[in-house]
C-alpha atoms as a PDB file:
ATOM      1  CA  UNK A   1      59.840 215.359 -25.503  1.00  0.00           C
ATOM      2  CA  UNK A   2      61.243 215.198 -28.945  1.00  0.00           C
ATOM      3  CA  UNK A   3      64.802 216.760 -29.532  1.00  0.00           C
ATOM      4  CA  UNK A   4      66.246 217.290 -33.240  1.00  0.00           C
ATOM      5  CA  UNK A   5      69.522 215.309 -34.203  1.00  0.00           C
ATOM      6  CA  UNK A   6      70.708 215.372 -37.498  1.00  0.00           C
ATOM      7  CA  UNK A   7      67.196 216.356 -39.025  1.00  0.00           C
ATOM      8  CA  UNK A   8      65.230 213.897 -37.268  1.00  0.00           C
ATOM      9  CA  UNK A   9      62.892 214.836 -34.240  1.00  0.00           C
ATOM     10  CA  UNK A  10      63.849 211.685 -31.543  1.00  0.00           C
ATOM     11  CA  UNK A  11      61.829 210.784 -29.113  1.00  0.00           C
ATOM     12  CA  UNK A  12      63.704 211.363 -24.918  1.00  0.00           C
ATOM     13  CA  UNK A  13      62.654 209.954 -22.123  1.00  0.00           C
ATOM     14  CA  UNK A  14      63.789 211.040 -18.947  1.00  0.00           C
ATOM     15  CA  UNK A  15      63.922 208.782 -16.100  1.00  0.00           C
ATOM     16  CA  UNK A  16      65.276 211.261 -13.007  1.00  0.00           C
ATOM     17  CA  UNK A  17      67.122 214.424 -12.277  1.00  0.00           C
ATOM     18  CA  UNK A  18      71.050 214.506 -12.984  1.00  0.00           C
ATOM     19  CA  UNK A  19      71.471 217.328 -10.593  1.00  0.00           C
ATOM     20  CA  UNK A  20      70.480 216.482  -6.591  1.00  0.00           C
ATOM     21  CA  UNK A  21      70.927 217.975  -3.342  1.00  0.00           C
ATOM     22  CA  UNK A  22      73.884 216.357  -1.131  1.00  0.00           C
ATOM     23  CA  UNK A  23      73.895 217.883   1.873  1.00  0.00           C
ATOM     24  CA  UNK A  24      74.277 221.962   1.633  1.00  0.00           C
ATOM     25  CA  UNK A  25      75.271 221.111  -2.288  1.00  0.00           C
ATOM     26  CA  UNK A  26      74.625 220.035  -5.813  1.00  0.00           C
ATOM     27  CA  UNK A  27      76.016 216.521  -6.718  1.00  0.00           C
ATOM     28  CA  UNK A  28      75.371 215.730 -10.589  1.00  0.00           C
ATOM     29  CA  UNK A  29      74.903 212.479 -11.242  1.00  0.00           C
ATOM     30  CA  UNK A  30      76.580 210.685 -14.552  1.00  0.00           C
ATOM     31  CA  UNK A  31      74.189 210.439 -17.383  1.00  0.00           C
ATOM     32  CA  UNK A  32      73.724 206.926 -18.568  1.00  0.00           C
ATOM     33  CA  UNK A  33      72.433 206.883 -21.853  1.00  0.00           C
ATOM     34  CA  UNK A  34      70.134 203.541 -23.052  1.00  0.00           C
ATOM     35  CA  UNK A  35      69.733 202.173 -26.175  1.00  0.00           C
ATOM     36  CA  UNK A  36      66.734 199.712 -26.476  1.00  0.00           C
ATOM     37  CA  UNK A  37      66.859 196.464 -28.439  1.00  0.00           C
ATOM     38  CA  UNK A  38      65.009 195.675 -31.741  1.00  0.00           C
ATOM     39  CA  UNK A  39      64.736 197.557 -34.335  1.00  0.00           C
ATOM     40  CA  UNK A  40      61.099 198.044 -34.702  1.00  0.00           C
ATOM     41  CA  UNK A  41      60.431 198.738 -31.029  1.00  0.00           C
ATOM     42  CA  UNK A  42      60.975 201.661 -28.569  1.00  0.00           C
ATOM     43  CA  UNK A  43      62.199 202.286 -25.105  1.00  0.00           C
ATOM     44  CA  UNK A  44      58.621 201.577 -23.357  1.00  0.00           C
ATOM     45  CA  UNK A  45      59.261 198.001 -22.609  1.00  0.00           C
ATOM     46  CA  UNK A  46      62.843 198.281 -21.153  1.00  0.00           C
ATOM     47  CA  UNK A  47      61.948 201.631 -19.112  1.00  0.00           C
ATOM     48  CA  UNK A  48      60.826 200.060 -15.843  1.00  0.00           C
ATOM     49  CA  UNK A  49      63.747 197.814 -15.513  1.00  0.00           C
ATOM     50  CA  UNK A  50      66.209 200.153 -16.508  1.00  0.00           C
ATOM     51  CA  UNK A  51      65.053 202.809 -14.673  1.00  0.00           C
ATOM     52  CA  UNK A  52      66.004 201.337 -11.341  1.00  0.00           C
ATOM     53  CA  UNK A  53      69.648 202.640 -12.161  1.00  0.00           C
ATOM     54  CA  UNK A  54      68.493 206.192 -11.307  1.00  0.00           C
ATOM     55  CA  UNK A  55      70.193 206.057  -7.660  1.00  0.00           C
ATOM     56  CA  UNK A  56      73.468 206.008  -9.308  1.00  0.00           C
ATOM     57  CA  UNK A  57      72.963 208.095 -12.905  1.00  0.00           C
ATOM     58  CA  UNK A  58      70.433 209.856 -14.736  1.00  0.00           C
ATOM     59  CA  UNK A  59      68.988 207.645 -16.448  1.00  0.00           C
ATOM     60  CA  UNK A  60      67.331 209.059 -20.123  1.00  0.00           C
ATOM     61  CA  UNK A  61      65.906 206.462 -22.945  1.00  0.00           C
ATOM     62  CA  UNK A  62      65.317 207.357 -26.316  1.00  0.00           C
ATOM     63  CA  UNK A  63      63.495 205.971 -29.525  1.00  0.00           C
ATOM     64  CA  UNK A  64      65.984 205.519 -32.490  1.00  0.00           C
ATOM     65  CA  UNK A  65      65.295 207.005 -35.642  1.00  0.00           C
ATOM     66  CA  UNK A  66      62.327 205.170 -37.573  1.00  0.00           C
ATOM     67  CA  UNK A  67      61.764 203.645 -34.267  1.00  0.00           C
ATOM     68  CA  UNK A  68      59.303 203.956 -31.921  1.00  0.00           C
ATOM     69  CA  UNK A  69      57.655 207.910 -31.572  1.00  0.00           C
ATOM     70  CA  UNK A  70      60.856 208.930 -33.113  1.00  0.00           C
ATOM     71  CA  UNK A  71      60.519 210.374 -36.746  1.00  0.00           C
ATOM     72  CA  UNK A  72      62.592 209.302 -39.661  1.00  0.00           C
ATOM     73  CA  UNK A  73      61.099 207.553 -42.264  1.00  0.00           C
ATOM     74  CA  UNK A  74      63.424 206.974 -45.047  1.00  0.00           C
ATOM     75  CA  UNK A  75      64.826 203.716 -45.317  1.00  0.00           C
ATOM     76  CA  UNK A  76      67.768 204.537 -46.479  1.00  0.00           C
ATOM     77  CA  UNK A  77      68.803 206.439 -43.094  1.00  0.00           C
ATOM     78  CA  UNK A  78      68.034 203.024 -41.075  1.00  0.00           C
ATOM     79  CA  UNK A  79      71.434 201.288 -40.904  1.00  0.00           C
ATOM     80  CA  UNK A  80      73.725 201.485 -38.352  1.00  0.00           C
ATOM     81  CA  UNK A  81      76.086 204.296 -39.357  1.00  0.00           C
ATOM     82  CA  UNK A  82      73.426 206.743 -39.285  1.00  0.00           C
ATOM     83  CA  UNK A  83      71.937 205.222 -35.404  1.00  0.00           C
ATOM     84  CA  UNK A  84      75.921 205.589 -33.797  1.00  0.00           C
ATOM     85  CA  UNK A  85      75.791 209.148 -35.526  1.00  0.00           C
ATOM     86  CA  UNK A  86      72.705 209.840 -33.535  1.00  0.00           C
ATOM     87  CA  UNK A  87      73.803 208.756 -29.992  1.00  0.00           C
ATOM     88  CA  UNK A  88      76.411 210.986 -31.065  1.00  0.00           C
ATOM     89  CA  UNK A  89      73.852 213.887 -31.997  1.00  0.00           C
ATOM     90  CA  UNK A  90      71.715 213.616 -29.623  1.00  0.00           C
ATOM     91  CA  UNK A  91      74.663 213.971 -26.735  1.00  0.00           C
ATOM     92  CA  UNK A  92      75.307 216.930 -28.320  1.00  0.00           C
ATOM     93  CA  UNK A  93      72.315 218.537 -28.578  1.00  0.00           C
ATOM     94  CA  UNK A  94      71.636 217.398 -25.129  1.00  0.00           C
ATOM     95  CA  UNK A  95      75.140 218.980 -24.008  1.00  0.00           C
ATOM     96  CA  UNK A  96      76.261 215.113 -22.118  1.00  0.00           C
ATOM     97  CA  UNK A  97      79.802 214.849 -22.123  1.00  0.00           C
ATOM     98  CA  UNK A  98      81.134 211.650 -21.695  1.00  0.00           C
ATOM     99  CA  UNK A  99      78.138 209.542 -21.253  1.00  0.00           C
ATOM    100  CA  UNK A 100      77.509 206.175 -20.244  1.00  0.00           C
ATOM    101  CA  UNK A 101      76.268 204.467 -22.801  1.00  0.00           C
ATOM    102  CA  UNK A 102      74.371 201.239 -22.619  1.00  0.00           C
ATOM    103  CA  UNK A 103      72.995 199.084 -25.595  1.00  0.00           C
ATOM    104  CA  UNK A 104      71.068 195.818 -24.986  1.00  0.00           C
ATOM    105  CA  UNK A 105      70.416 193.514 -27.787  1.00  0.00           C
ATOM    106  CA  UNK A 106      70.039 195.472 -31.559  1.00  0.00           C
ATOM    107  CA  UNK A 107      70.771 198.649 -29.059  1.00  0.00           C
ATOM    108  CA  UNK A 108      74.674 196.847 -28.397  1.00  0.00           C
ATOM    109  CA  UNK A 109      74.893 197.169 -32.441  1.00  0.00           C
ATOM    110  CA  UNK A 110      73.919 201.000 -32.164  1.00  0.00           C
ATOM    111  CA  UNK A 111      76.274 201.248 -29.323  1.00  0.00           C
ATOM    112  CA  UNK A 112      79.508 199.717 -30.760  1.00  0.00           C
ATOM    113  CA  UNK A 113      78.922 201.840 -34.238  1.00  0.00           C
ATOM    114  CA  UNK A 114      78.430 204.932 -31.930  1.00  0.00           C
ATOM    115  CA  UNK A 115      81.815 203.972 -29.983  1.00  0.00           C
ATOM    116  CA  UNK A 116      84.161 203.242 -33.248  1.00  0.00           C
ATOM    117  CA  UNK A 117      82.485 206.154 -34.977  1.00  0.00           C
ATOM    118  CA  UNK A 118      83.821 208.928 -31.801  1.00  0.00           C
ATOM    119  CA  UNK A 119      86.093 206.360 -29.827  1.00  0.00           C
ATOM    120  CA  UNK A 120      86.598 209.469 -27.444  1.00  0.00           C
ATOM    121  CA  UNK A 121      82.918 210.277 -27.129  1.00  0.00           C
ATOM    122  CA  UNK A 122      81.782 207.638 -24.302  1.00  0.00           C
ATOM    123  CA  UNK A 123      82.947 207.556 -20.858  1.00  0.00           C
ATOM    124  CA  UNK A 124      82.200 204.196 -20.399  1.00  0.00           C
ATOM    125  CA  UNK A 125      80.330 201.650 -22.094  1.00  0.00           C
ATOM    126  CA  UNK A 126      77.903 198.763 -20.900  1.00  0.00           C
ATOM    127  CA  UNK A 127      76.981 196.006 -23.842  1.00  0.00           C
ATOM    128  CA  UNK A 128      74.142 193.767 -22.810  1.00  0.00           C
ATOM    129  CA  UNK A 129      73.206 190.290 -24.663  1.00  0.00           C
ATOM    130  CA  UNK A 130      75.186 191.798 -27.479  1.00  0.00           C
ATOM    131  CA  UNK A 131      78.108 191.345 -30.272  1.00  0.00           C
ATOM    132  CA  UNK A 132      80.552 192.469 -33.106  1.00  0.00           C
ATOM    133  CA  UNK A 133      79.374 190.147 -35.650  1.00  0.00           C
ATOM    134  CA  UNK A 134      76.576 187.698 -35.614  1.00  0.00           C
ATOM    135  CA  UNK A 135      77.615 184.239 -37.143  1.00  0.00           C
ATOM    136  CA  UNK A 136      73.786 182.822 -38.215  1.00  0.00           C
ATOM    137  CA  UNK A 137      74.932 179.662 -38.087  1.00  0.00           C
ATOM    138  CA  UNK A 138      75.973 179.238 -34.974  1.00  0.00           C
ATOM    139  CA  UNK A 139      72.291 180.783 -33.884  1.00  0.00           C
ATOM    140  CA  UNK A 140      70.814 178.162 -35.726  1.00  0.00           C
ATOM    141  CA  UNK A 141      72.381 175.513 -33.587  1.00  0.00           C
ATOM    142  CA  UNK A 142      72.036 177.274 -30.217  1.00  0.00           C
ATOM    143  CA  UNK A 143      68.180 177.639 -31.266  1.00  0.00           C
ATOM    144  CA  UNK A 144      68.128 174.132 -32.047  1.00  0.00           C
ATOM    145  CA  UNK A 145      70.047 172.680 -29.294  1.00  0.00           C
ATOM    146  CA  UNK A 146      67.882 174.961 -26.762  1.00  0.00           C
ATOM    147  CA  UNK A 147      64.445 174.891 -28.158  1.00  0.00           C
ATOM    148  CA  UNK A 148      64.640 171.305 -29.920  1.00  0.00           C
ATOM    149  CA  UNK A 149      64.549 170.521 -33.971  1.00  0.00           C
ATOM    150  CA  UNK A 150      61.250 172.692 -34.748  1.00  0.00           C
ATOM    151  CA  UNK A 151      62.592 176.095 -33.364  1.00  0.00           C
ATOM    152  CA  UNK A 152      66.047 176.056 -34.781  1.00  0.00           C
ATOM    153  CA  UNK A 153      64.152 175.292 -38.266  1.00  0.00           C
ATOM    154  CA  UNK A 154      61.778 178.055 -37.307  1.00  0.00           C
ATOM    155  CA  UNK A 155      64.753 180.576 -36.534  1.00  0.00           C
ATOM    156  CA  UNK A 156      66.240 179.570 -39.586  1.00  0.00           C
ATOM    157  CA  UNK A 157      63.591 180.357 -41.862  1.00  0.00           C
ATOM    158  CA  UNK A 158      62.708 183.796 -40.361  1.00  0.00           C
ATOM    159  CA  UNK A 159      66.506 185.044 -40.283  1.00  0.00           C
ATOM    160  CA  UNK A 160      67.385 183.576 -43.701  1.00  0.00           C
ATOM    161  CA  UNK A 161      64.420 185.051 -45.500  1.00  0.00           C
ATOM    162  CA  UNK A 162      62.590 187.663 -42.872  1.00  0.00           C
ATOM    163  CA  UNK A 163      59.087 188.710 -43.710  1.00  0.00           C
ATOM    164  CA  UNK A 164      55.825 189.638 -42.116  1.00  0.00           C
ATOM    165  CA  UNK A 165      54.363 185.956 -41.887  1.00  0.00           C
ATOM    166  CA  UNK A 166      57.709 184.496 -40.602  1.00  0.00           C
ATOM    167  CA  UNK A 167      57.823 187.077 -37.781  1.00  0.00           C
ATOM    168  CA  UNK A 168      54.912 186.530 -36.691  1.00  0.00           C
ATOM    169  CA  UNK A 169      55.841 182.519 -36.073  1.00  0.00           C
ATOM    170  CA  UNK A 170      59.186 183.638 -34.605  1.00  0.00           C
ATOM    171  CA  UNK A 171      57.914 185.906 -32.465  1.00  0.00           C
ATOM    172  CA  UNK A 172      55.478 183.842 -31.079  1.00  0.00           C
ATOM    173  CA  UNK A 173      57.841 180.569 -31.276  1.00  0.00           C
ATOM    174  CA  UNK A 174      60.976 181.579 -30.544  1.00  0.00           C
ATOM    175  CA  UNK A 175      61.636 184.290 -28.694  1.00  0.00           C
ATOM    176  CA  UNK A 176      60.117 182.864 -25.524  1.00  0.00           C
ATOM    177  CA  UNK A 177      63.272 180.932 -25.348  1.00  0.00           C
ATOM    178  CA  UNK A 178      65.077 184.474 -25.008  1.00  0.00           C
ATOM    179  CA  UNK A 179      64.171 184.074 -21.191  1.00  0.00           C
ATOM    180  CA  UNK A 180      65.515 181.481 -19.499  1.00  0.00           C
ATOM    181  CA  UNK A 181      63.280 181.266 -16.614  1.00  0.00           C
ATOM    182  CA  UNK A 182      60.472 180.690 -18.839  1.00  0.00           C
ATOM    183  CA  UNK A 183      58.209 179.826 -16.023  1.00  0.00           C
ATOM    184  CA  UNK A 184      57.915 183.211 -15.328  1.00  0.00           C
ATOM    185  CA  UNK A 185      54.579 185.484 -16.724  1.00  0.00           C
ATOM    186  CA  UNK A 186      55.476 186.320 -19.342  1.00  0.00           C
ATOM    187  CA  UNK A 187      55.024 190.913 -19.206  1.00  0.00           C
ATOM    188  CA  UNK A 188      52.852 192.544 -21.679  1.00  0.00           C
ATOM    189  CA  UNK A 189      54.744 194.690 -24.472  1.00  0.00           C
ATOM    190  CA  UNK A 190      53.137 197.970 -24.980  1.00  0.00           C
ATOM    191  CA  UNK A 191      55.700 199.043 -27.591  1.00  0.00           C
ATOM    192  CA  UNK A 192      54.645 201.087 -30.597  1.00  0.00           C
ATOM    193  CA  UNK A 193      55.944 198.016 -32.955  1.00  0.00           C
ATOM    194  CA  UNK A 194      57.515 198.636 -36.492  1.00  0.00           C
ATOM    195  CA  UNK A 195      57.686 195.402 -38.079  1.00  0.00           C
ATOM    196  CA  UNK A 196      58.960 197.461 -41.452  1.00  0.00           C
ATOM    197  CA  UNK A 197      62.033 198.842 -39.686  1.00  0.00           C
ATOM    198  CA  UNK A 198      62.764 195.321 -38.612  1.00  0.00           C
ATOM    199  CA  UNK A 199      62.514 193.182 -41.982  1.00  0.00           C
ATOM    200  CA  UNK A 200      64.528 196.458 -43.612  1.00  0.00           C
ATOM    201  CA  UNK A 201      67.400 195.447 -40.790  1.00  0.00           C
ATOM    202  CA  UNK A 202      66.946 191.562 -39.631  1.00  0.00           C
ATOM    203  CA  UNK A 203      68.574 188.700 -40.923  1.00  0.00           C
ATOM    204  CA  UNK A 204      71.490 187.087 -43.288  1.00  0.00           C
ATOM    205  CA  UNK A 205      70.568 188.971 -46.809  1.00  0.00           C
ATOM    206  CA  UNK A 206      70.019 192.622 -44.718  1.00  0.00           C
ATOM    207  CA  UNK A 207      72.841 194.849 -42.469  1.00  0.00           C
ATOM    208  CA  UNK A 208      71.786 192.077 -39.384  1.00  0.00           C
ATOM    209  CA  UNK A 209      74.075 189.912 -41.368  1.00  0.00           C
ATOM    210  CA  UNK A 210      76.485 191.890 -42.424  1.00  0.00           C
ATOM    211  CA  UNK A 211      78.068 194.420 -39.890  1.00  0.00           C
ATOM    212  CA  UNK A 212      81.320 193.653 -38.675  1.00  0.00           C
ATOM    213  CA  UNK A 213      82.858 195.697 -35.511  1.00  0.00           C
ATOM    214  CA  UNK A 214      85.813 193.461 -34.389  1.00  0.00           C
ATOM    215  CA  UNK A 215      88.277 195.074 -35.792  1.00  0.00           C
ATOM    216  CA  UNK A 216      86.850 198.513 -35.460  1.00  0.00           C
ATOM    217  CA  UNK A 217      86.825 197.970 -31.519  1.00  0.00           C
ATOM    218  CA  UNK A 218      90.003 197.768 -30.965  1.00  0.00           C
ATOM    219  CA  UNK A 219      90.112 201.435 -31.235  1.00  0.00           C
ATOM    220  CA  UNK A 220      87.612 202.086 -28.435  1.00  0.00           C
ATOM    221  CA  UNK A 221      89.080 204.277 -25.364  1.00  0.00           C
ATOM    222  CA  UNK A 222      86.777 203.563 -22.758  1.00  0.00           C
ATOM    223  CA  UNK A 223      85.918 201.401 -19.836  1.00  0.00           C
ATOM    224  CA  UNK A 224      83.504 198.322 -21.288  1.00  0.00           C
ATOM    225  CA  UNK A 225      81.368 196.016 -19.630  1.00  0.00           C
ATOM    226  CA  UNK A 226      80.092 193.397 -21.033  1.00  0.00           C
ATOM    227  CA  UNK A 227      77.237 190.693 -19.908  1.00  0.00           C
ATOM    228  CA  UNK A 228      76.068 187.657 -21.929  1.00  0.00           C
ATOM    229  CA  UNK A 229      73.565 184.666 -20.936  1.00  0.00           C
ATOM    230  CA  UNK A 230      74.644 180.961 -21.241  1.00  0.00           C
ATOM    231  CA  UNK A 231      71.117 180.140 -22.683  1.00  0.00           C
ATOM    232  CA  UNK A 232      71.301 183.198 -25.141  1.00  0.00           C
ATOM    233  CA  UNK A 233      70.144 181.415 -28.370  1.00  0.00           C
ATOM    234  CA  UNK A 234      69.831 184.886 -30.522  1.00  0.00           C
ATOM    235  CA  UNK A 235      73.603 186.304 -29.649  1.00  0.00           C
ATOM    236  CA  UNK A 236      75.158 182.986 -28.527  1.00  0.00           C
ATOM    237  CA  UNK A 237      77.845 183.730 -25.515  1.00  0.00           C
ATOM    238  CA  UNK A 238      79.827 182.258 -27.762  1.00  0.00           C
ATOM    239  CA  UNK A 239      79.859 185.523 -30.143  1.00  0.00           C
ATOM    240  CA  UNK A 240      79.763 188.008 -26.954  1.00  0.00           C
ATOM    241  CA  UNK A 241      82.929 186.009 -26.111  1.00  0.00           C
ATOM    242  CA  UNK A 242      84.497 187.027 -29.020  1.00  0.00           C
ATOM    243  CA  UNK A 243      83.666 189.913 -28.987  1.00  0.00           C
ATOM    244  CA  UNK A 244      85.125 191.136 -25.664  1.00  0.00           C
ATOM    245  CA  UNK A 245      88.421 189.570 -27.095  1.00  0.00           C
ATOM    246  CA  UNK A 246      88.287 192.418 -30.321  1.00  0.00           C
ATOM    247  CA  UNK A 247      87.843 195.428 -26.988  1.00  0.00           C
ATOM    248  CA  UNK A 248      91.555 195.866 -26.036  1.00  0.00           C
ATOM    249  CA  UNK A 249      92.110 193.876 -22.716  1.00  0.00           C
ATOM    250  CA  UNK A 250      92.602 196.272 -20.091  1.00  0.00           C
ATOM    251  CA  UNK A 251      89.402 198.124 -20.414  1.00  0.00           C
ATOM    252  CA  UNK A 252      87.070 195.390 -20.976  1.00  0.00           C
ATOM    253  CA  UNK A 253      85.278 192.993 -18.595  1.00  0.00           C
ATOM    254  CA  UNK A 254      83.448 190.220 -19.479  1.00  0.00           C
ATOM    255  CA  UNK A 255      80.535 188.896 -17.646  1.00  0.00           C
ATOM    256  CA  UNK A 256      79.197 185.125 -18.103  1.00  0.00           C
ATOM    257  CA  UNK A 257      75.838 184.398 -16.638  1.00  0.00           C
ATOM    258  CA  UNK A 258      75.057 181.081 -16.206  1.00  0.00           C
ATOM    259  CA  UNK A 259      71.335 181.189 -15.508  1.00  0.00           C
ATOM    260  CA  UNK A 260      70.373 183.794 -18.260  1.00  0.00           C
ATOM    261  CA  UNK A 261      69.273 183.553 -21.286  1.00  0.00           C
ATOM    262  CA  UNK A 262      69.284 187.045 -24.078  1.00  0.00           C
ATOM    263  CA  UNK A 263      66.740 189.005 -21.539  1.00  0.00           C
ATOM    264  CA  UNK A 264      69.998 189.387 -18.661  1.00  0.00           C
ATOM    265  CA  UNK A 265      68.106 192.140 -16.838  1.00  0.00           C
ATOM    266  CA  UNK A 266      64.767 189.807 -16.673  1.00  0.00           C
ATOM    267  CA  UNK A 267      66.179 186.311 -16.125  1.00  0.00           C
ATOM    268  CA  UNK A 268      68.449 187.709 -13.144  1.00  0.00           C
ATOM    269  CA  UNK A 269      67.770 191.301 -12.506  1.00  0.00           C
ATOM    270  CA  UNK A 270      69.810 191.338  -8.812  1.00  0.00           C
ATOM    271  CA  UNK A 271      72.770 190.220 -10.235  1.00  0.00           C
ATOM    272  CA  UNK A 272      72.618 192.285 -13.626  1.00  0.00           C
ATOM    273  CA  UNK A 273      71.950 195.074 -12.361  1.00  0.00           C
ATOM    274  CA  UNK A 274      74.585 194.883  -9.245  1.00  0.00           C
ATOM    275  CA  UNK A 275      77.105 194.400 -11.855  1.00  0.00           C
ATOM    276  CA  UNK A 276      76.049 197.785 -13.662  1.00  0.00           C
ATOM    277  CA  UNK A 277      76.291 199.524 -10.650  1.00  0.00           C
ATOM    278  CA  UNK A 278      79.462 198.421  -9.353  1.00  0.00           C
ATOM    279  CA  UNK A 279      81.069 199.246 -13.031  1.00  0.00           C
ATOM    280  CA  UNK A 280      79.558 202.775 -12.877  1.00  0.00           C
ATOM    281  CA  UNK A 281      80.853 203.263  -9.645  1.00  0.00           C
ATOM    282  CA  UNK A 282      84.433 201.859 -10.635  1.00  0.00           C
ATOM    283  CA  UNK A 283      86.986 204.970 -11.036  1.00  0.00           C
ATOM    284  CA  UNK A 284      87.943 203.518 -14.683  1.00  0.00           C
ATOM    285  CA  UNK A 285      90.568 200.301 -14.125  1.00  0.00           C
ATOM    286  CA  UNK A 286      88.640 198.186 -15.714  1.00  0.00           C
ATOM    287  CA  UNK A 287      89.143 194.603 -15.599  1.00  0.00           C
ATOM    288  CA  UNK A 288      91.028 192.283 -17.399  1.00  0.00           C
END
């Protein structure tokens, strides 16, 4: 179905009901809200995985603006301000009240804009293979030290001057290395791709290299977990790391995996999502 936010028609996807019988009563389940990585993808290829979090929320996806089978097609509305504004719309027009909100990847971005924009919006917040600010350089080396010579000079040229041709390399180069059990099959992507969203975003001269939330995030409210791979070469754990420092300490935990690499929920799905569960469950503590 498409729902309007803030003159755009965006794409929802509904995983479940939020409303299910519990004995001679109603229970309604918390909404957990997902944000899909990219830009220049939708919610198709993360659906499946995420979905499996429907015994403990409602689980609803959606296609961010210029994204996907969402509409909005003016470039100037594809930065980051104007994707936390639409979580933000979309809850509304949905009528969710303190959602859980979960951003993987570019969706992490979306979801820490969202959360400094209305700190008293979210009831909690899950960041997945995500950070405040990415340092390119320090992707460079992880690329490099993880893939060999060839792919950190491959990762270099796409991020420091992104176009069509590049991508193409990248994509079929480098981002294999974002799983790190590689000797998996490797699942077929049926996402509506828009390669145009992605050069307008991606990379050191665009917003990708630009955006800044550290200090911004020490203003969230909320409960925050956080989960980062070891092997992560495209948001080194180094810059997750950091980035659970800016969230004030007593709402944030910080999750290390040692045998992931960017794709968390793929490289160790048990464990991920386990860890998701247990923080929706938690009353609110957090963890320090």
């Amino acid at each position: 179905m498409h729902v309007l936010v803030n003159g755009v028609r965006l794409f929802v996807d509904v995983a479940n009901p939020g409303l299910v019988p519990r004995g001679h009563e109603m229970k309604e389940k918390p909404v957990l809200l997902m944000l899909h990585g990219g830009p220049g993808f939708d919610h198709a290829p993360f659906k499946e995985a995420f979905s499996t979090l429907r015994d403990v929320a409602q689980v609803i996806f959606f296609d961010h603006r210029g994204n996907g089978r969402s509409g909005g097609d003016d470039p100037a509305t594809w930065n980051l301000a104007q994707w936390g504004d639409d979580v933000k719309g979309l809850c509304d027009a949905l009528g969710i009240i303190k959602p859980i909100v979960c951003g993987l990847s570019f969706g992490g971005f979306v979801a820490q804009s969202y959360a400094t924009r209305y700190p008293k919006h979210p009831g909690k917040l899950i960041l997945l293979s995500t950070a405040a600010k990415i340092d390119f350089s320090v992707v460079f080396e992880t690329f490099a030290r993880i893939g060999g010579p060839e792919i950190g000079a491959l990762a270099e040229s796409y991020w420091t001057k992104p176009t069509l041709e590049r991508r193409s390399i990248y994509r079929r180069r480098c981002v294999p290395f974002y799983r790190h059990q590689r000797a998996r099959p490797i699942e077929p992507i049926h996402a509506l791709m828009r390669p145009d969203v992605a050069l307008h975003f991606n990379g050191l001269p665009n917003e990708h290299g630009r955006f800044d939330f550290r200090q911004a995030l020490a203003t969230v409210a909320c409960p925050v977990l956080m989960i980062g791979g070891e092997h992560d070469p495209i948001v080194p754990v180094s810059l997750a790391e950091e980035t659970a420092w800016s969230l004030p300490s007593h709402l944030v935990r910080f999750e290390r995996l040692a045998n992931c690499s960017h794709d968390v929920h793929s490289d160790d799905p048990a464990r991920v999502f386990s860890i998701i569960r247990e923080f929706i469950a938690d009353g609110g503590s957090g963890w320090n």
